[in-house]
Protein backbone atom coordinates (compact mmCIF):
# COMPACT_ATOMS: atom_id res chain seq x y z
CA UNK A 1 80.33 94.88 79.22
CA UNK A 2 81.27 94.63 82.86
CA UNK A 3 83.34 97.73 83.58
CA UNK A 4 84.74 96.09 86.35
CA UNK A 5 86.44 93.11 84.16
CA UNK A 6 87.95 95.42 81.46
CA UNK A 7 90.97 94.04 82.34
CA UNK A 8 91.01 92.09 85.34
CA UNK A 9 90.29 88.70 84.29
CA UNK A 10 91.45 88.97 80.99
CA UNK A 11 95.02 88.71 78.84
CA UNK A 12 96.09 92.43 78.85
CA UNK A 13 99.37 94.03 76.14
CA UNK A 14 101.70 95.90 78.62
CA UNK A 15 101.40 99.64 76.84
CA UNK A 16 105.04 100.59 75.62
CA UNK A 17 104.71 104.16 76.08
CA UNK A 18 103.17 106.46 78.26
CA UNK A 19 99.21 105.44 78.07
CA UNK A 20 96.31 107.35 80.39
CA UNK A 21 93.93 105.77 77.84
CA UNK A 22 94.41 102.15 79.62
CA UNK A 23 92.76 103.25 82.92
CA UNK A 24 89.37 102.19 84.27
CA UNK A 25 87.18 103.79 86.68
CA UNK A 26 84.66 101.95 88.94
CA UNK A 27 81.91 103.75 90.20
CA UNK A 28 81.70 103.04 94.14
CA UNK A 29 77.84 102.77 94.06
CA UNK A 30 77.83 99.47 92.23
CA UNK A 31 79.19 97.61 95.71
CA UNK A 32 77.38 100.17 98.11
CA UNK A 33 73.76 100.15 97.07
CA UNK A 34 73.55 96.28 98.60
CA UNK A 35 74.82 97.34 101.83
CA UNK A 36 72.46 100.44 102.03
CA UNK A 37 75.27 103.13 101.55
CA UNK A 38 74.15 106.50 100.09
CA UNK A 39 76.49 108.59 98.59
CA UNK A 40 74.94 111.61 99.88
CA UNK A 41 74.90 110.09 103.07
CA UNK A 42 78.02 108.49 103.47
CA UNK A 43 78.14 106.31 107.28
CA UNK A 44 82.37 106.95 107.27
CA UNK A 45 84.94 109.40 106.19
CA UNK A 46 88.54 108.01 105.01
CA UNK A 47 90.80 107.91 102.13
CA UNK A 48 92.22 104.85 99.65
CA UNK A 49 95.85 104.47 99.87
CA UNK A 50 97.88 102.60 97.49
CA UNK A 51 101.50 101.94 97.08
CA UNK A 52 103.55 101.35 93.65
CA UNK A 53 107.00 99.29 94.72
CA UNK A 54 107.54 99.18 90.83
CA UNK A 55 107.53 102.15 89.82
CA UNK A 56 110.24 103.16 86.84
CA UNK A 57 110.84 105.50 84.10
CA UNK A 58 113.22 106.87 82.08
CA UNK A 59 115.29 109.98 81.62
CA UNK A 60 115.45 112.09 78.40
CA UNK A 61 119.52 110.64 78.63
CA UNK A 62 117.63 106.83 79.26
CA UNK A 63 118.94 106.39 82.30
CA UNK A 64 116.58 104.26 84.59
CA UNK A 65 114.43 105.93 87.23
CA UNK A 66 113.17 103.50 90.31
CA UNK A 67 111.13 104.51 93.26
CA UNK A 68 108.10 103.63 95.15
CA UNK A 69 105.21 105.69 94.68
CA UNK A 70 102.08 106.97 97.37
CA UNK A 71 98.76 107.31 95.66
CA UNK A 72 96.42 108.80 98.34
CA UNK A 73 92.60 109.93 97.20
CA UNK A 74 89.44 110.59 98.71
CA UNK A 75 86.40 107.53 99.47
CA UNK A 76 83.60 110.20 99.12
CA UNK A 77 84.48 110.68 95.53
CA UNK A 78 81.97 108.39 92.82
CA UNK A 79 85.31 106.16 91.73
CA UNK A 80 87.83 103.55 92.30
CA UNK A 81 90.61 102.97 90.44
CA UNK A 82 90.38 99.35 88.73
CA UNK A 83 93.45 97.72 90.21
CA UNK A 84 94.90 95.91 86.92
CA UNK A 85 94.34 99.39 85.11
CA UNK A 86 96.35 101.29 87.50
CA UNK A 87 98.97 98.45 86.90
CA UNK A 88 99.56 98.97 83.41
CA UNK A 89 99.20 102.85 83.11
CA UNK A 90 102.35 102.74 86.08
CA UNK A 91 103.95 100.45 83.63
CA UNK A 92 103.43 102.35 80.48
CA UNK A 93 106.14 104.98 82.59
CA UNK A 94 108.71 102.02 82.31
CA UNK A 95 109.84 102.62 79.36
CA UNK A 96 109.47 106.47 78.95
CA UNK A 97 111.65 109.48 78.90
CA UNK A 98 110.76 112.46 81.51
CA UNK A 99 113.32 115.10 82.47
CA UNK A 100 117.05 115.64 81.25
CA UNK A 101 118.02 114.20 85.36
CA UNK A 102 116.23 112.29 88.36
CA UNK A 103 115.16 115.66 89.77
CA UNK A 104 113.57 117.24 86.82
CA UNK A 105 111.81 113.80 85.74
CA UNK A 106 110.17 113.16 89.74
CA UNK A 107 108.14 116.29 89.62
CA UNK A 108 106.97 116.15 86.48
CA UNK A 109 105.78 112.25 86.41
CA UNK A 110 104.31 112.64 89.50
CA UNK A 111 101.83 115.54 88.22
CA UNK A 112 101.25 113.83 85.25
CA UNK A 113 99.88 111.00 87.43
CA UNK A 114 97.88 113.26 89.82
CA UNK A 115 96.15 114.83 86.90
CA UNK A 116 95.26 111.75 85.37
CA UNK A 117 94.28 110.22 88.03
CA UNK A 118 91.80 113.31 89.40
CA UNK A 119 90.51 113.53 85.89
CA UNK A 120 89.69 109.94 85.68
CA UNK A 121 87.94 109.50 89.62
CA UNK A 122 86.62 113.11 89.78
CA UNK A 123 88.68 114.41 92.98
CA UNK A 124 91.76 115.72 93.91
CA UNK A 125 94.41 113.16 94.24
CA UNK A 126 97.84 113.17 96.07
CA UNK A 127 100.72 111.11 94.51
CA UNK A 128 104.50 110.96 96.41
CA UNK A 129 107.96 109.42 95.10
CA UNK A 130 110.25 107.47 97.44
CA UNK A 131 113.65 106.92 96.62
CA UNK A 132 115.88 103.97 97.92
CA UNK A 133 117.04 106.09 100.97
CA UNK A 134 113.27 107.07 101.99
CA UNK A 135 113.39 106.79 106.27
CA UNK A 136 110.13 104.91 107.00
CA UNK A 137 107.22 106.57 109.36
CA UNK A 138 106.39 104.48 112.34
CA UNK A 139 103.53 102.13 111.98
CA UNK A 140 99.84 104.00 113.09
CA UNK A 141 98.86 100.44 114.53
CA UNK A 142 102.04 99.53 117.07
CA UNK A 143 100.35 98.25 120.67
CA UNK A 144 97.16 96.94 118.90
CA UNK A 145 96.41 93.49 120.46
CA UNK A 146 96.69 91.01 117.85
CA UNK A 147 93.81 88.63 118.22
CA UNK A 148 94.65 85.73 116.84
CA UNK A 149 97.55 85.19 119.68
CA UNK A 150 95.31 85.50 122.32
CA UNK A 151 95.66 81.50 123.78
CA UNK A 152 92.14 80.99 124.74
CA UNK A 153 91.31 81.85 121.11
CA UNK A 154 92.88 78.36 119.93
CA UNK A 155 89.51 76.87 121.59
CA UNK A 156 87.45 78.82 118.90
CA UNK A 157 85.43 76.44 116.35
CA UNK A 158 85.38 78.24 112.86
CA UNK A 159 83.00 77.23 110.36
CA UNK A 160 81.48 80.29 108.54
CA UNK A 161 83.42 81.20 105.39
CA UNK A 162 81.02 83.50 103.84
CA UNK A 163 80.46 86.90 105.25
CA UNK A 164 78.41 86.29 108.49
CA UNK A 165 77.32 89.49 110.35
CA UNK A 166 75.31 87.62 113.31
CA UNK A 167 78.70 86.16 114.48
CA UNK A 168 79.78 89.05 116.01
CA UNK A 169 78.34 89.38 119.60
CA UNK A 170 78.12 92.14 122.29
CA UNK A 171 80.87 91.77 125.13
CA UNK A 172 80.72 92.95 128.45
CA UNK A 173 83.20 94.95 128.72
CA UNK A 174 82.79 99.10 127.71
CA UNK A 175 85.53 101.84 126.99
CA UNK A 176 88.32 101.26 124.19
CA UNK A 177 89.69 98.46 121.81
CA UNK A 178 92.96 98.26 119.73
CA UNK A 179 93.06 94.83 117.55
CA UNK A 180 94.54 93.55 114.77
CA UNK A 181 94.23 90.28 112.78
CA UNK A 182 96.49 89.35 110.08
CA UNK A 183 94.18 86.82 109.01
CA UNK A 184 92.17 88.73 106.75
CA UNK A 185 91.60 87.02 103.10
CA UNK A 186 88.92 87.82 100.43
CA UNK A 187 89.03 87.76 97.34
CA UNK A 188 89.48 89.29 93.78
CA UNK A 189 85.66 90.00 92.85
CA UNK A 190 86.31 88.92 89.15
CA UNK A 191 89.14 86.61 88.87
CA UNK A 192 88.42 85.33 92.43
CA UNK A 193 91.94 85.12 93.37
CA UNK A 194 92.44 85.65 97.00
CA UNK A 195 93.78 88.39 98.42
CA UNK A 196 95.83 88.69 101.75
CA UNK A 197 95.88 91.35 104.42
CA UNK A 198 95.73 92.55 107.78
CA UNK A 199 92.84 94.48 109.40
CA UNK A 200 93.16 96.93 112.35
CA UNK A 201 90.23 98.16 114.06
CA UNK A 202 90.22 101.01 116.84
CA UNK A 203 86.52 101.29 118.32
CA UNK A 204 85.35 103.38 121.32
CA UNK A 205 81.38 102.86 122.62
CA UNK A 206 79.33 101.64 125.37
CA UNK A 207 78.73 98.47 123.59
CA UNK A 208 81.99 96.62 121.51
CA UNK A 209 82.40 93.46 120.05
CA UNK A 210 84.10 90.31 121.92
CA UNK A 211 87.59 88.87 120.56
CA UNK A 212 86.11 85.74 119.71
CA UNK A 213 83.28 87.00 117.77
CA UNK A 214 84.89 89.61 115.77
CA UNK A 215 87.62 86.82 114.67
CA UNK A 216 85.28 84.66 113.54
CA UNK A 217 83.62 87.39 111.90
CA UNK A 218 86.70 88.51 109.97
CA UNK A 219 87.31 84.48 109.39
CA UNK A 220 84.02 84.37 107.28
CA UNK A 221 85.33 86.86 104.53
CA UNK A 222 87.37 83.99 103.11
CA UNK A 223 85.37 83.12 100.22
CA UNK A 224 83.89 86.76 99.67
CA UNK A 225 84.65 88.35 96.48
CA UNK A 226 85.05 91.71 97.04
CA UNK A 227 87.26 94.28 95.79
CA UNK A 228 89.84 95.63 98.55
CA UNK A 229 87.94 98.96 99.06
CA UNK A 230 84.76 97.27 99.48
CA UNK A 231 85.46 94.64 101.90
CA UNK A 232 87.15 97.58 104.45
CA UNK A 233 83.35 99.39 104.11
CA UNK A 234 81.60 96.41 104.41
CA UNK A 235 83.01 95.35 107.67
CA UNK A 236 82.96 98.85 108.80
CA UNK A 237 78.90 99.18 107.96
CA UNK A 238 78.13 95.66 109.72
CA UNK A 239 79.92 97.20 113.10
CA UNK A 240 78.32 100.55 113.09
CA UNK A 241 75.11 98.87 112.69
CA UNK A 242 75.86 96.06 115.57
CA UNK A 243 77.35 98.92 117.57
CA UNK A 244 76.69 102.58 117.37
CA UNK A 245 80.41 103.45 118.55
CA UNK A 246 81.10 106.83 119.55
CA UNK A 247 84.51 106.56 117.69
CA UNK A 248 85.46 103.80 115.10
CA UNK A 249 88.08 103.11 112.35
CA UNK A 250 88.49 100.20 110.00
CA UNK A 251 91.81 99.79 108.41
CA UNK A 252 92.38 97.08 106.06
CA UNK A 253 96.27 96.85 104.43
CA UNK A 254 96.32 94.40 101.44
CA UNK A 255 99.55 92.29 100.61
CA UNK A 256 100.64 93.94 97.66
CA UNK A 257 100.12 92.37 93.67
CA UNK A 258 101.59 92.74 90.76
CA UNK A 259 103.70 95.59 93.18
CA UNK A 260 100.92 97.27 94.87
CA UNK A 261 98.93 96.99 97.15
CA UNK A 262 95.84 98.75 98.79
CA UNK A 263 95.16 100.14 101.83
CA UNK A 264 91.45 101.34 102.32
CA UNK A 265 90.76 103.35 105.27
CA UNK A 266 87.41 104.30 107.01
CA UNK A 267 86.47 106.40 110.08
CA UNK A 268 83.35 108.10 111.92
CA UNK A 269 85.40 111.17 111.95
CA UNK A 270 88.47 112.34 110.50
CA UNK A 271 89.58 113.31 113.51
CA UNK A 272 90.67 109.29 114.03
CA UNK A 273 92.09 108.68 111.00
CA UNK A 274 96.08 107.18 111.19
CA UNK A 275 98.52 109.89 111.69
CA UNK A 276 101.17 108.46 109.18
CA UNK A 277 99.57 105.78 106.58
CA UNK A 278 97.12 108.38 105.19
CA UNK A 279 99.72 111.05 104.39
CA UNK A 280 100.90 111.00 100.59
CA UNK A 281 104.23 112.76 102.18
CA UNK A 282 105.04 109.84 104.45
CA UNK A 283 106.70 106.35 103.91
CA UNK A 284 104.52 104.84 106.73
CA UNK A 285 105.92 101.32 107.76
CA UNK A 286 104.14 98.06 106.44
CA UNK A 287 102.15 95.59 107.55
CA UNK A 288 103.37 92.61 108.53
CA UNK A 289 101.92 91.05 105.16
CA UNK A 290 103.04 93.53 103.15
């Protein structure tokens, strides 16, 4: 059986009650070994951030609980959390009683989901409530040049749909970039349903890519079917390979389905990684997509 269909793809019973035993982990290695990525050896540094808009449970009185929740873990570890699991474990909460009041019920769902979640991927992971009133972070991304504005980009020809590395060329220019395209679709690696995001890149090096090559490039993961995490790495492995920055991050930030959605962050160092998204104790502010 393909572990990473379990239940994507297929007709899955909401759980009633509180159920860790519907969870499914991916290993990582099953996308990475085609793109030459060792674990012991890993090319980035970063974390997978996801965010639960429909998150509910109950008290011991019944009274409805609603929040958002901040799941924040690790990419070095050997899992991934299968997407459609994570939905129906969050769901299995709805209808279950934790605490005698809000404030005794938060702390101890939220523990109960960090230990099941670091017991099923094999790391430490970092999970956050956010009630109604939650002030939002400022966005990590605000003065990145969004690409696809640029005017002389409407003269671009697009006609690669499939993941095409040799589009992206070499510009002239040296120093710093700061972009952003919100035209970022892939999709679902088993149902094949396509998925919608933005994609922020921050890149430092002698040698960086040109606008109109790196748009085309990020136009040609339309028919890909990749899983969220793995389409941030892949795009981050083709541009250290095409340009040997000094400093790079990839930041790809999924519209959310079925009430979450996925943010997968990589870096050369974690010295570059976003201030705000990649903290489980902040409300950062959403993509435009989101």
């Amino acid at each position: 059986m393909n572990i990473e269909a379990t239940h994507l793809g297929h007709q899955s019973n909401y759980p009633q009650q509180y159920d860790p035993s519907v969870l499914v982990a991916v290993p990582r290695q099953l996308n990475r070994d085609q793109y030459a990525i060792e674990a012991n050896g890993l090319p980035f540094e970063g974390v997978d951030v996801w965010h639960a808009y429909e998150f509910s449970f109950l008290t011991q009185k019944g009274t409805p609980i609603v929040g958002v929740l901040k799941i924040v873990y690790p990419c070095n570890n050997p899992f991934l959390v299968e997407s459609k699991s994570l939905k129906l474990y969050l769901n299995s909460f709805n209808m279950s009683r934790f605490g005698n009041t809000k404030s005794e019920g938060i702390p101890q769902i939220t523990n109960t989901i960090e230990t099941d979640l670091s017991n099923l991927l094999a790391c430490n992971i970092e999970v956050n409530y956010f009630g109604h009133n939650t002030q939002t972070a400022p966005s990590d991304f605000d003065g990145f040049t969004v690409l696809e504005e640029n005017a002389t980009l409407d003269q671009l020809q697009f006609n690669s749909y499939t993941e095409n590395p040799s589009l992206l060329k070499i510009s002239e220019k040296t120093g710093e970039i700061k972009w952003v395209s919100h035209l970022l679709r892939s999709n679902c690696k088993i149902t094949h349903q396509p998925d919608w995001g933005s994609i922020f890149i921050q890149m430092k090096g002698k040698k960086l890519p040109t606008p109109e090559s790196f748009l085309q490039y990020i136009v040609s993961l339309r028919n890909e079917n990749h899983f969220h995490e793995e389409i941030c790495e892949m795009v981050f492995v083709r541009l250290l390979e095409k340009y040997d920055p000094k400093e790079m991050s990839v930041t790809c930030m999924y519209t959310r389905r079925g009430g979450i959605d996925i943010n997968p962050v990589r870096v050369l160092s974690d010295t570059t990684l976003p201030k705000n998204i990649v903290q489980c104790s902040q409300l950062s502010k959403p993509a435009f997509r989101q």
